[in-house]
PDB file of N, CA and C in Angstrom:
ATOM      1  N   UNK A   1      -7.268  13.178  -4.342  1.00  0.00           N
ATOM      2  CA  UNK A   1      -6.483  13.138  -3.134  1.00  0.00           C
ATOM      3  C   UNK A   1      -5.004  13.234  -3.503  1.00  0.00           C
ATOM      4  N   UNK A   2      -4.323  14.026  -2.840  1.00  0.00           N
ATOM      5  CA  UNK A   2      -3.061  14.495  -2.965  1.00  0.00           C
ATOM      6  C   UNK A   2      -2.068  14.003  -1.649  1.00  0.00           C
ATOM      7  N   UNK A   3      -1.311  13.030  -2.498  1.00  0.00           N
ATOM      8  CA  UNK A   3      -0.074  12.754  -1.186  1.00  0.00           C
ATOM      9  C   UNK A   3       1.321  13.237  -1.096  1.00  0.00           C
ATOM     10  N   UNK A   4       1.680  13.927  -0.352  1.00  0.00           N
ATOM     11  CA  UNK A   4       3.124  14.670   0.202  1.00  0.00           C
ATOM     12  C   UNK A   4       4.139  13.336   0.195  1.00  0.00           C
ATOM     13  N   UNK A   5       5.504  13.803  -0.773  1.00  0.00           N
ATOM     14  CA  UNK A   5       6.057  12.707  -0.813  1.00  0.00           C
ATOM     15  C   UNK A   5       7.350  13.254  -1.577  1.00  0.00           C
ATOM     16  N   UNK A   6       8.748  13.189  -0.459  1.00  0.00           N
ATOM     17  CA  UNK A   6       9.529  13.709  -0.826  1.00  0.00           C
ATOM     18  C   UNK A   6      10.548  12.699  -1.880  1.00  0.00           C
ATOM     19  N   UNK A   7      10.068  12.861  -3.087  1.00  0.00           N
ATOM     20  CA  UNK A   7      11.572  12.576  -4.118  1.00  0.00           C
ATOM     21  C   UNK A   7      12.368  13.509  -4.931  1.00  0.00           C
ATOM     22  N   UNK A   8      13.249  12.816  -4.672  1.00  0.00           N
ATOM     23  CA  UNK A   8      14.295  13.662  -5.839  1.00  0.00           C
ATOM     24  C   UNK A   8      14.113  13.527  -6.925  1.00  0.00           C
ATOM     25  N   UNK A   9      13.866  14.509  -8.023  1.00  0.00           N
ATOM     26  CA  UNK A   9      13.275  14.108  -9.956  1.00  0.00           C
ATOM     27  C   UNK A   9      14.755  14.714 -10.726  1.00  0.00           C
ATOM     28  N   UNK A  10      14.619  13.986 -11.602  1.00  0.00           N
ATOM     29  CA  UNK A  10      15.428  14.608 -12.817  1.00  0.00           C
ATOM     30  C   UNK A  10      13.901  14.981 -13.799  1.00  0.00           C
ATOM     31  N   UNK A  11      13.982  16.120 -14.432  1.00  0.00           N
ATOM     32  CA  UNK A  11      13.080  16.579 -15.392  1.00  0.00           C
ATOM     33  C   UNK A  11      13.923  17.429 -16.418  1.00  0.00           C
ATOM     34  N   UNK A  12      12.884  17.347 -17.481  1.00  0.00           N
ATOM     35  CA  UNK A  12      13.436  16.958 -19.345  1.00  0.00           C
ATOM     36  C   UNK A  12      12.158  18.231 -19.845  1.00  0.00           C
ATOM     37  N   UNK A  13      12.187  19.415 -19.749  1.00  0.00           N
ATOM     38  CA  UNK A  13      10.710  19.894 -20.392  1.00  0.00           C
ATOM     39  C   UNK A  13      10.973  19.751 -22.187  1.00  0.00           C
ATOM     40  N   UNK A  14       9.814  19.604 -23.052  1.00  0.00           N
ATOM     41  CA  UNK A  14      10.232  19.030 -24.156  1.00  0.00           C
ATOM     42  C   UNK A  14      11.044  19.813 -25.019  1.00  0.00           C
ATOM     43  N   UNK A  15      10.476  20.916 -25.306  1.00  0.00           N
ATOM     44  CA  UNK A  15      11.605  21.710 -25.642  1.00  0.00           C
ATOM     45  C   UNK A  15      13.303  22.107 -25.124  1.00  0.00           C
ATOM     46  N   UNK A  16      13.341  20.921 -24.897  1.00  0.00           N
ATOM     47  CA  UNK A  16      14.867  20.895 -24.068  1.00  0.00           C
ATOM     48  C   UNK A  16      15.457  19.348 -24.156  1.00  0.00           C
ATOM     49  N   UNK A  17      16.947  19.323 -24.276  1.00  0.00           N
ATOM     50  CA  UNK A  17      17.449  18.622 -23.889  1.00  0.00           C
ATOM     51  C   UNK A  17      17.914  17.796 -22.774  1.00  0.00           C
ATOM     52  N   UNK A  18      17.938  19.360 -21.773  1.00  0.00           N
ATOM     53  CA  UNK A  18      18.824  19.551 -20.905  1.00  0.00           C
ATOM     54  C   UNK A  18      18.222  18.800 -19.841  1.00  0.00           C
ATOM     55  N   UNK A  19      18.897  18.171 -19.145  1.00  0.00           N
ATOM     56  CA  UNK A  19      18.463  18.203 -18.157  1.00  0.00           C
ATOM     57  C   UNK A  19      18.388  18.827 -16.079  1.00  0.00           C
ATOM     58  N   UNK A  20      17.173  18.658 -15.780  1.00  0.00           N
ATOM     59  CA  UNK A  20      17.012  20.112 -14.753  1.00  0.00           C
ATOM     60  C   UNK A  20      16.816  18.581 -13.229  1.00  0.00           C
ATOM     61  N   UNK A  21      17.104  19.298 -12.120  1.00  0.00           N
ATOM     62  CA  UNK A  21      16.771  19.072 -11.278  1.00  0.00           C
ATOM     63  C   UNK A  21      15.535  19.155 -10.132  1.00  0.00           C
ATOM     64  N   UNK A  22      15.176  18.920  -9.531  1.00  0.00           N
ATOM     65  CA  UNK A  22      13.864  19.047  -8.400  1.00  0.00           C
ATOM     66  C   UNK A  22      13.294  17.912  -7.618  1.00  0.00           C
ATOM     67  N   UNK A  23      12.478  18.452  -6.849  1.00  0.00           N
ATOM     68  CA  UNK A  23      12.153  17.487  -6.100  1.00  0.00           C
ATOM     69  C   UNK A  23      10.375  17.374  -5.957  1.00  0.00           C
ATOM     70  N   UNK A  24       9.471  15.942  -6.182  1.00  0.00           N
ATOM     71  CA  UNK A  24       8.349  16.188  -6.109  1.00  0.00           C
ATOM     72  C   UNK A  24       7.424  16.412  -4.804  1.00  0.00           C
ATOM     73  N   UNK A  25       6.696  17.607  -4.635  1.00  0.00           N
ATOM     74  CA  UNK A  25       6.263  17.567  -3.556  1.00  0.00           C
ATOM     75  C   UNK A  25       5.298  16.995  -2.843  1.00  0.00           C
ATOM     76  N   UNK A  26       4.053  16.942  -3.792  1.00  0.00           N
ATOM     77  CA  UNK A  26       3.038  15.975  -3.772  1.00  0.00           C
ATOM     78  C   UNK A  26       2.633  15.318  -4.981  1.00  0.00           C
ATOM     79  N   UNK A  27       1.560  14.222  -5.138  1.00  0.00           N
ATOM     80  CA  UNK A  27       1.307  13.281  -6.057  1.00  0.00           C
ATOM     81  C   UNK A  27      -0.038  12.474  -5.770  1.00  0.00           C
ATOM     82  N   UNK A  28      -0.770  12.630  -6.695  1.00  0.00           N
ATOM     83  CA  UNK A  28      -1.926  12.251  -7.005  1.00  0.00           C
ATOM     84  C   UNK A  28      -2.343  11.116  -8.499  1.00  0.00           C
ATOM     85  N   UNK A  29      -3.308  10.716  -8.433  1.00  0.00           N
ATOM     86  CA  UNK A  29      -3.744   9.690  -9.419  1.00  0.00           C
ATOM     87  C   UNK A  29      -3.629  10.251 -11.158  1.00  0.00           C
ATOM     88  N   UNK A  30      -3.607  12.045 -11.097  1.00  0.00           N
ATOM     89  CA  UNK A  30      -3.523  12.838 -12.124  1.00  0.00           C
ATOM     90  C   UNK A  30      -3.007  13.843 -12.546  1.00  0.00           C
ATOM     91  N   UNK A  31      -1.695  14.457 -11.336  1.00  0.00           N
ATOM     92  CA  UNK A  31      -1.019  14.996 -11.147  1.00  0.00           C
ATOM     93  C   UNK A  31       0.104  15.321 -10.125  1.00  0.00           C
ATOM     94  N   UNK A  32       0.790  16.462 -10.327  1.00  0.00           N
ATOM     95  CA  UNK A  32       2.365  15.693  -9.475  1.00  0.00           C
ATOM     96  C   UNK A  32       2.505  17.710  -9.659  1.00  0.00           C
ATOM     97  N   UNK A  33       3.227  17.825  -8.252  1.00  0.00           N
ATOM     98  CA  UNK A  33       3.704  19.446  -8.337  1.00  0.00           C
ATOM     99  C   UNK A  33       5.006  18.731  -7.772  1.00  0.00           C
ATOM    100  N   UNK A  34       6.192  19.682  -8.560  1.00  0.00           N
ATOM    101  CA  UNK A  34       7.287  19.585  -8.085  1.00  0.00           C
ATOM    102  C   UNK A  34       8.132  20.988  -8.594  1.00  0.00           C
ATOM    103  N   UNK A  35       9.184  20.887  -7.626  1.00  0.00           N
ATOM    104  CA  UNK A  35      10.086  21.794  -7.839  1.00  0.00           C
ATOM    105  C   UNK A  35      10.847  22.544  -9.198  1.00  0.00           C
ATOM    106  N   UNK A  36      11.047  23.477  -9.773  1.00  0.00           N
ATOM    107  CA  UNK A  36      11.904  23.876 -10.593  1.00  0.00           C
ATOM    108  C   UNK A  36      13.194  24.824 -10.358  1.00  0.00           C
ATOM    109  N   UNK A  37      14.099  24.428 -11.385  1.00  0.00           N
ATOM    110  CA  UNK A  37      14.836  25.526 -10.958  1.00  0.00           C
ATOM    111  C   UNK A  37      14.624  26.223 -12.092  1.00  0.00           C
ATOM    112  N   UNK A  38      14.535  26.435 -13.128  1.00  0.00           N
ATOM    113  CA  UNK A  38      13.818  27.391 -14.332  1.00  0.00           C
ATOM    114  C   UNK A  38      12.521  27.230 -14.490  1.00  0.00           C
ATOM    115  N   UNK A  39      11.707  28.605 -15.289  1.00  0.00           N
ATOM    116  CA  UNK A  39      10.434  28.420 -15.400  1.00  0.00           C
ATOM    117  C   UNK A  39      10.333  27.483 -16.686  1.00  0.00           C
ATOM    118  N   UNK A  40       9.003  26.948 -16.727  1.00  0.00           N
ATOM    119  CA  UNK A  40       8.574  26.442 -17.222  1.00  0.00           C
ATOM    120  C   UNK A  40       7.163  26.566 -17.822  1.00  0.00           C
ATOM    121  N   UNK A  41       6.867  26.671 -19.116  1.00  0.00           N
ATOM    122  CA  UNK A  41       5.336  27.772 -19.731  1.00  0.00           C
ATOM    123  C   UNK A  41       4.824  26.399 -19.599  1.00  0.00           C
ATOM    124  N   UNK A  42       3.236  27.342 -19.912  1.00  0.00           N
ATOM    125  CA  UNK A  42       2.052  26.634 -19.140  1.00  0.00           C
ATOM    126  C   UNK A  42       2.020  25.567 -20.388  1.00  0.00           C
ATOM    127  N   UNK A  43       1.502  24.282 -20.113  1.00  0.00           N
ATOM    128  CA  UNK A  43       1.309  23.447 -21.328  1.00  0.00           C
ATOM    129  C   UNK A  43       2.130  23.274 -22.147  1.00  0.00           C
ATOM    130  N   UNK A  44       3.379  23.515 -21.399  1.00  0.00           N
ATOM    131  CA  UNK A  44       4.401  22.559 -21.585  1.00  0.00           C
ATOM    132  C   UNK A  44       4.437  21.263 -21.939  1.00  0.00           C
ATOM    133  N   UNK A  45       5.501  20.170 -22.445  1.00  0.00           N
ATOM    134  CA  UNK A  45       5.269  18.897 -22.630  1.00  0.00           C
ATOM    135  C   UNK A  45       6.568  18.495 -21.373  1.00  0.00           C
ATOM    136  N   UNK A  46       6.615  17.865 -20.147  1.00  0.00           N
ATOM    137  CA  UNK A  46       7.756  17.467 -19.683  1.00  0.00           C
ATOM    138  C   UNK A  46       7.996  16.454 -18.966  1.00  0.00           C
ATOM    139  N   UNK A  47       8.756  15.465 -19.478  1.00  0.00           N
ATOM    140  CA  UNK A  47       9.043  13.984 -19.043  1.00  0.00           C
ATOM    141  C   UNK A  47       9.897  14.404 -17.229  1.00  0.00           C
ATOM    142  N   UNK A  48       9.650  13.779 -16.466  1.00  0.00           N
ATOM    143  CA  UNK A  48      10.074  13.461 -15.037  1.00  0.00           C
ATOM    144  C   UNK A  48      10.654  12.199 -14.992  1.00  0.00           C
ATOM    145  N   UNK A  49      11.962  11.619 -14.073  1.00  0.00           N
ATOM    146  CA  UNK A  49      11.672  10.503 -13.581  1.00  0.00           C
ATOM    147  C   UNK A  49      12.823  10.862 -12.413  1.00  0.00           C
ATOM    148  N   UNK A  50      11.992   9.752 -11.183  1.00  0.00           N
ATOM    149  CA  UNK A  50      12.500   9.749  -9.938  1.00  0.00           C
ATOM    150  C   UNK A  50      12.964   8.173  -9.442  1.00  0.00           C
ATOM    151  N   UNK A  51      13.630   8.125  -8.545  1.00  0.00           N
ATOM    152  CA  UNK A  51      13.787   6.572  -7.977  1.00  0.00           C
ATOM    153  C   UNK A  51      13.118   6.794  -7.133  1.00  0.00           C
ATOM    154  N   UNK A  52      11.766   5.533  -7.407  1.00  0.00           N
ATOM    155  CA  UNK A  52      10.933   4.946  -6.662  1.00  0.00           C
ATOM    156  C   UNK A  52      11.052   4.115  -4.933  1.00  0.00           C
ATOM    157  N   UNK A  53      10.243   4.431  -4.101  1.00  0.00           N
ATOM    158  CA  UNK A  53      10.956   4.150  -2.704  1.00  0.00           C
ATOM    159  C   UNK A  53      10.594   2.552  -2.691  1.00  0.00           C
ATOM    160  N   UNK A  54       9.748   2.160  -2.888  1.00  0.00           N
ATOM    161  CA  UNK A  54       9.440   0.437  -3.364  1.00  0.00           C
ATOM    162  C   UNK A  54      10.136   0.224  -3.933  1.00  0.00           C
ATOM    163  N   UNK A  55      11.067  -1.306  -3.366  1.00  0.00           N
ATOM    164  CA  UNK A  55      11.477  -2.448  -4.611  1.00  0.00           C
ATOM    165  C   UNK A  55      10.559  -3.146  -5.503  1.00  0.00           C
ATOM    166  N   UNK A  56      11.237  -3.613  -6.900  1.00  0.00           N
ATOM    167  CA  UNK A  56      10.226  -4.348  -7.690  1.00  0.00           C
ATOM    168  C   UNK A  56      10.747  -6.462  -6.797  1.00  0.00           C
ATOM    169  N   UNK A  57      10.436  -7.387  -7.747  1.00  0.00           N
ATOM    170  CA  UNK A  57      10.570  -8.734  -7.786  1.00  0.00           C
ATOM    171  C   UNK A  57      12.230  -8.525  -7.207  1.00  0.00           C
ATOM    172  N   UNK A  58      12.247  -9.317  -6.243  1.00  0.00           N
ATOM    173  CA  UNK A  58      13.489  -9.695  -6.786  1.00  0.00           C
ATOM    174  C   UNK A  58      14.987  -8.644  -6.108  1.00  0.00           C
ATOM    175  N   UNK A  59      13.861  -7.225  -5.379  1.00  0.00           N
ATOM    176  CA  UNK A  59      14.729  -6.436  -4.932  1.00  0.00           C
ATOM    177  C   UNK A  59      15.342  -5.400  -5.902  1.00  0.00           C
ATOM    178  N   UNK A  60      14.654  -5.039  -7.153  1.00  0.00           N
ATOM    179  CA  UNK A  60      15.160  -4.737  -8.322  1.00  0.00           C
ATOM    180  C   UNK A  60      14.895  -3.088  -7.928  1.00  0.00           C
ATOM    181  N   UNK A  61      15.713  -2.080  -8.392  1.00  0.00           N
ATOM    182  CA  UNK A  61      15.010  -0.656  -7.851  1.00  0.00           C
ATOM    183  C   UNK A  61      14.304  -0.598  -9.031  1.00  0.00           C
ATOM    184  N   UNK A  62      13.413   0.217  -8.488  1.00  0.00           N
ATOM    185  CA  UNK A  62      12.418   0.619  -9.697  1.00  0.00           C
ATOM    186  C   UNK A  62      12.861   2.465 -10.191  1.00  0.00           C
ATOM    187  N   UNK A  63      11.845   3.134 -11.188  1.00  0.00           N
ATOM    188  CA  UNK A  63      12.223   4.692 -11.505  1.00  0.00           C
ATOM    189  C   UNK A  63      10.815   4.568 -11.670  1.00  0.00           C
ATOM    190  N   UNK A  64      10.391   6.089 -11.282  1.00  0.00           N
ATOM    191  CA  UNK A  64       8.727   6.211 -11.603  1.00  0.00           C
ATOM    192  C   UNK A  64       9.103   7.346 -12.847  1.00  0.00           C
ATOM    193  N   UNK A  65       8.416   6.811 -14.059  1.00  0.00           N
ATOM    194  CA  UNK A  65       8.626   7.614 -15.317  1.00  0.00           C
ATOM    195  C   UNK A  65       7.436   8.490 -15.469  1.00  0.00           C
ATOM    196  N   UNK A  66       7.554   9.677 -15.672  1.00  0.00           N
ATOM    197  CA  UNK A  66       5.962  10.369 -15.895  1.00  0.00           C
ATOM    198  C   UNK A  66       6.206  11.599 -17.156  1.00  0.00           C
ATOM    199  N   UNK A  67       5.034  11.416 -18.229  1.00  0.00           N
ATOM    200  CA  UNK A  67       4.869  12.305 -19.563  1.00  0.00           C
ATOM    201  C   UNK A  67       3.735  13.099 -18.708  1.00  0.00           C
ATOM    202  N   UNK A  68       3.796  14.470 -18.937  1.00  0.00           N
ATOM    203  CA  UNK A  68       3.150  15.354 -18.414  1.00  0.00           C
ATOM    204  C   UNK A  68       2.924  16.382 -19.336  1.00  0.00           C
ATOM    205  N   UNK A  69       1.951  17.679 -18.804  1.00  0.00           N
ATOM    206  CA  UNK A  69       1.679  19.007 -19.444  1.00  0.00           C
ATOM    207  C   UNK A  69       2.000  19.603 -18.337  1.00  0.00           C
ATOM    208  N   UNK A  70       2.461  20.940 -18.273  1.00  0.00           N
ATOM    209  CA  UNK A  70       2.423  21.982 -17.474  1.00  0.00           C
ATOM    210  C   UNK A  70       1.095  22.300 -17.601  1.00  0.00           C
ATOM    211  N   UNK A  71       0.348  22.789 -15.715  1.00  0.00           N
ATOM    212  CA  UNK A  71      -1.129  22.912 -15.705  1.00  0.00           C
ATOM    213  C   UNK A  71      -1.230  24.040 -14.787  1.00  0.00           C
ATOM    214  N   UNK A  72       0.032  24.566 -13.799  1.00  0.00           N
ATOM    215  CA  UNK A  72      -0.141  25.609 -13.092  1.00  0.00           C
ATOM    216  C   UNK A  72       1.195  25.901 -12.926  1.00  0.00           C
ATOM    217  N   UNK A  73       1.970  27.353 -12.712  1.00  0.00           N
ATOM    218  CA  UNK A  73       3.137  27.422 -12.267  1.00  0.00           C
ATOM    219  C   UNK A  73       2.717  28.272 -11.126  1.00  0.00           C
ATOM    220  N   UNK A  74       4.404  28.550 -10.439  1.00  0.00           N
ATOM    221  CA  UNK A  74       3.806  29.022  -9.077  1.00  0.00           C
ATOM    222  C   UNK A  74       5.894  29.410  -8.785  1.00  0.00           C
ATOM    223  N   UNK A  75       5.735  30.029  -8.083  1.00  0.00           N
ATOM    224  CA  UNK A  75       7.543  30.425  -8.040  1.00  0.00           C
ATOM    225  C   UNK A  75       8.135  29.396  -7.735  1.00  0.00           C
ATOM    226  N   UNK A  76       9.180  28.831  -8.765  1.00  0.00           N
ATOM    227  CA  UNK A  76       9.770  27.267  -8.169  1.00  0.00           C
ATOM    228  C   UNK A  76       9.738  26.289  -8.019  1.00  0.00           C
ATOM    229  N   UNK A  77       8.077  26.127  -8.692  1.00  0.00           N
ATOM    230  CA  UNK A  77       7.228  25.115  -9.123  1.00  0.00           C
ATOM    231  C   UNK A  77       6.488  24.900  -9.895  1.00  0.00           C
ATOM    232  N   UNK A  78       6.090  23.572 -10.325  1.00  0.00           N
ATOM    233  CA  UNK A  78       5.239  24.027 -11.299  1.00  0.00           C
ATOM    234  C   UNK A  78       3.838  22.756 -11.345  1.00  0.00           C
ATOM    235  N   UNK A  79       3.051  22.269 -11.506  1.00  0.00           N
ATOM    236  CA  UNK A  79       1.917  21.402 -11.772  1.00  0.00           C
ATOM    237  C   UNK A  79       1.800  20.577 -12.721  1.00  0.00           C
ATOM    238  N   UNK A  80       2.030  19.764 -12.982  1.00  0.00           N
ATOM    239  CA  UNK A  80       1.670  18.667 -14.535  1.00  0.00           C
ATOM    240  C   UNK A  80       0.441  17.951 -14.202  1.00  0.00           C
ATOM    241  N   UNK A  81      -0.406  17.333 -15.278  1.00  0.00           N
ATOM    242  CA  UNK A  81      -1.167  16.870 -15.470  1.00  0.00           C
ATOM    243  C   UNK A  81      -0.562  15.373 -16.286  1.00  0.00           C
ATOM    244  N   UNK A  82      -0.830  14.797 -15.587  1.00  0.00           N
ATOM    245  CA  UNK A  82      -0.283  13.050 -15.786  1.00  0.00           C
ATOM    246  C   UNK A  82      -0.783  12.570 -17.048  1.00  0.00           C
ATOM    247  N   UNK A  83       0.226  12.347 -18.230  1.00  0.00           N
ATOM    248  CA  UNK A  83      -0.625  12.154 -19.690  1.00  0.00           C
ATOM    249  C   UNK A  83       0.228  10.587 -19.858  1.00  0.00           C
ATOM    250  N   UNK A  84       0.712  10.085 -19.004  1.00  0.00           N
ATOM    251  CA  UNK A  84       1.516   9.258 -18.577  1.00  0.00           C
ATOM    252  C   UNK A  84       2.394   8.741 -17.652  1.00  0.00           C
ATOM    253  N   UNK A  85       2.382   7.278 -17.248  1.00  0.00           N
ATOM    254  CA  UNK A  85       3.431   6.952 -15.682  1.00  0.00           C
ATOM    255  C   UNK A  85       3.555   5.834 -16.116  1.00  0.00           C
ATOM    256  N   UNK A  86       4.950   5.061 -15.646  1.00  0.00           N
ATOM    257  CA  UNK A  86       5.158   4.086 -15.831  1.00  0.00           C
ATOM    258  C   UNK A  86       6.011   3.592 -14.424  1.00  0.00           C
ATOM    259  N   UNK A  87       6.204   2.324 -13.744  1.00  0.00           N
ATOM    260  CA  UNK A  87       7.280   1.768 -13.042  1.00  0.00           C
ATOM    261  C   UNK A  87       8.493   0.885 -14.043  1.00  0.00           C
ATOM    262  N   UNK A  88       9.808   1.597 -13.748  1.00  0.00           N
ATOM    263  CA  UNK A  88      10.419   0.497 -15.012  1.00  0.00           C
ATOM    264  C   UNK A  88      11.408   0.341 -14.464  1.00  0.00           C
ATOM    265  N   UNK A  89      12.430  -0.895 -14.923  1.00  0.00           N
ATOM    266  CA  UNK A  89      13.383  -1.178 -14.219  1.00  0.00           C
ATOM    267  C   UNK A  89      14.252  -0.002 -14.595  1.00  0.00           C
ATOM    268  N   UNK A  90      15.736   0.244 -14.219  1.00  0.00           N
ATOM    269  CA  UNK A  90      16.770   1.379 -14.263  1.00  0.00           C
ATOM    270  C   UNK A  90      17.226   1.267 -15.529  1.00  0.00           C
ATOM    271  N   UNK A  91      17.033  -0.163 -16.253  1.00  0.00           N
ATOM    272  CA  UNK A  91      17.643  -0.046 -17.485  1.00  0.00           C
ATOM    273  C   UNK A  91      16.915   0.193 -18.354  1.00  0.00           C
ATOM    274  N   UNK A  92      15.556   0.252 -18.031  1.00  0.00           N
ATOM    275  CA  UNK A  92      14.501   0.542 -18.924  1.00  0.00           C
ATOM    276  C   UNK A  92      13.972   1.986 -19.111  1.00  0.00           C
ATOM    277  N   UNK A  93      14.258   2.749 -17.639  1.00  0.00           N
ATOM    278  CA  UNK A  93      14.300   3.805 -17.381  1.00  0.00           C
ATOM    279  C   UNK A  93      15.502   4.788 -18.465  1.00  0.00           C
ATOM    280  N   UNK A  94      16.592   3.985 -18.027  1.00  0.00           N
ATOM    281  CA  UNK A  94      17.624   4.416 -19.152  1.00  0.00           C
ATOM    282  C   UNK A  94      17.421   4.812 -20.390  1.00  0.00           C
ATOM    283  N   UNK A  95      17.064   3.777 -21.235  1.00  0.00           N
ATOM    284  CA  UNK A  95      16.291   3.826 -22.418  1.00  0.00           C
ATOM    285  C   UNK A  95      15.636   4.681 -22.839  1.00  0.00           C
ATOM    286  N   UNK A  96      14.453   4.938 -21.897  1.00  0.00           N
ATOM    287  CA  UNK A  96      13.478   6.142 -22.059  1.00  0.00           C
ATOM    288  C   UNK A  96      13.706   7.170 -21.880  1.00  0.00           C
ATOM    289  N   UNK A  97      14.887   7.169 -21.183  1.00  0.00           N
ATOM    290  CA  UNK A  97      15.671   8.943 -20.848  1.00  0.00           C
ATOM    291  C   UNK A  97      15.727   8.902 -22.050  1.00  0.00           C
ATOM    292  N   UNK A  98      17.044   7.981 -22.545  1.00  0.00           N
ATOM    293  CA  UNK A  98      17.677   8.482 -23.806  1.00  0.00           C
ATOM    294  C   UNK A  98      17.209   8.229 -25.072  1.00  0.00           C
ATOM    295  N   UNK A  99      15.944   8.421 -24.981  1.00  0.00           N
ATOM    296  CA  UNK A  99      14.811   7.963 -26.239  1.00  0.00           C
ATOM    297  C   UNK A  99      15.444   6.789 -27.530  1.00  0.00           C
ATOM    298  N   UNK A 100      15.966   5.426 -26.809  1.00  0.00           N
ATOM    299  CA  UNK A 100      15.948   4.986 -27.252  1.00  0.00           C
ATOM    300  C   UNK A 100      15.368   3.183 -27.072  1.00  0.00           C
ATOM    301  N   UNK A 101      14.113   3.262 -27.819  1.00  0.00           N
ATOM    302  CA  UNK A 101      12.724   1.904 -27.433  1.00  0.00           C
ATOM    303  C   UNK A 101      12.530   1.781 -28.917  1.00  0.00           C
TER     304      UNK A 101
END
């Protein structure tokens, strides 16, 4: 089951530094299609993260972190397959942007 759910993502494909913009369109228990503005090859490796619309404890914002594969592209979009998700706080989120854990 696939739910429609507009966030804004920052995405990292692995071969890259850089970082790209988009937005996810839908989201499921094992995958996530969202927007690109460059292509992206199939089986790809590419980290996502968005601010989560739930607060954590406390009123804390959360970031939904997700390790993925590219599994379908499509003009402007593309499909991952969920090889990872996490909820983390912003500073933890931080961290994991900047690969440092």
């Amino acid at each position: 089951m696939r739910f429609e759910i507009d966030l804004k993502v920052c995405y990292r494909p692995g071969f890259s530094n850089t970082t790209q913009f988009g937005k996810i369109v839908n989201i499921s228990a094992v995958g996530i299609l969202f927007t690109v503005q460059n292509d992206i090859p199939l089986w790809a490796a590419v980290e996502v993260i968005a601010d989560w619309p739930v607060k954590g404890k406390g009123g804390m914002p959360l970031k939904l972190f997700i390790k993925g594969r590219v599994v379908r592209t499509q003009p402007g979009a593309v499909a991952l397959r969920i090889v990872r998700v996490e909820l983390l706080s912003e500073t933890q989120a931080a961290a994991r942007w900047n690969r440092i854990e």
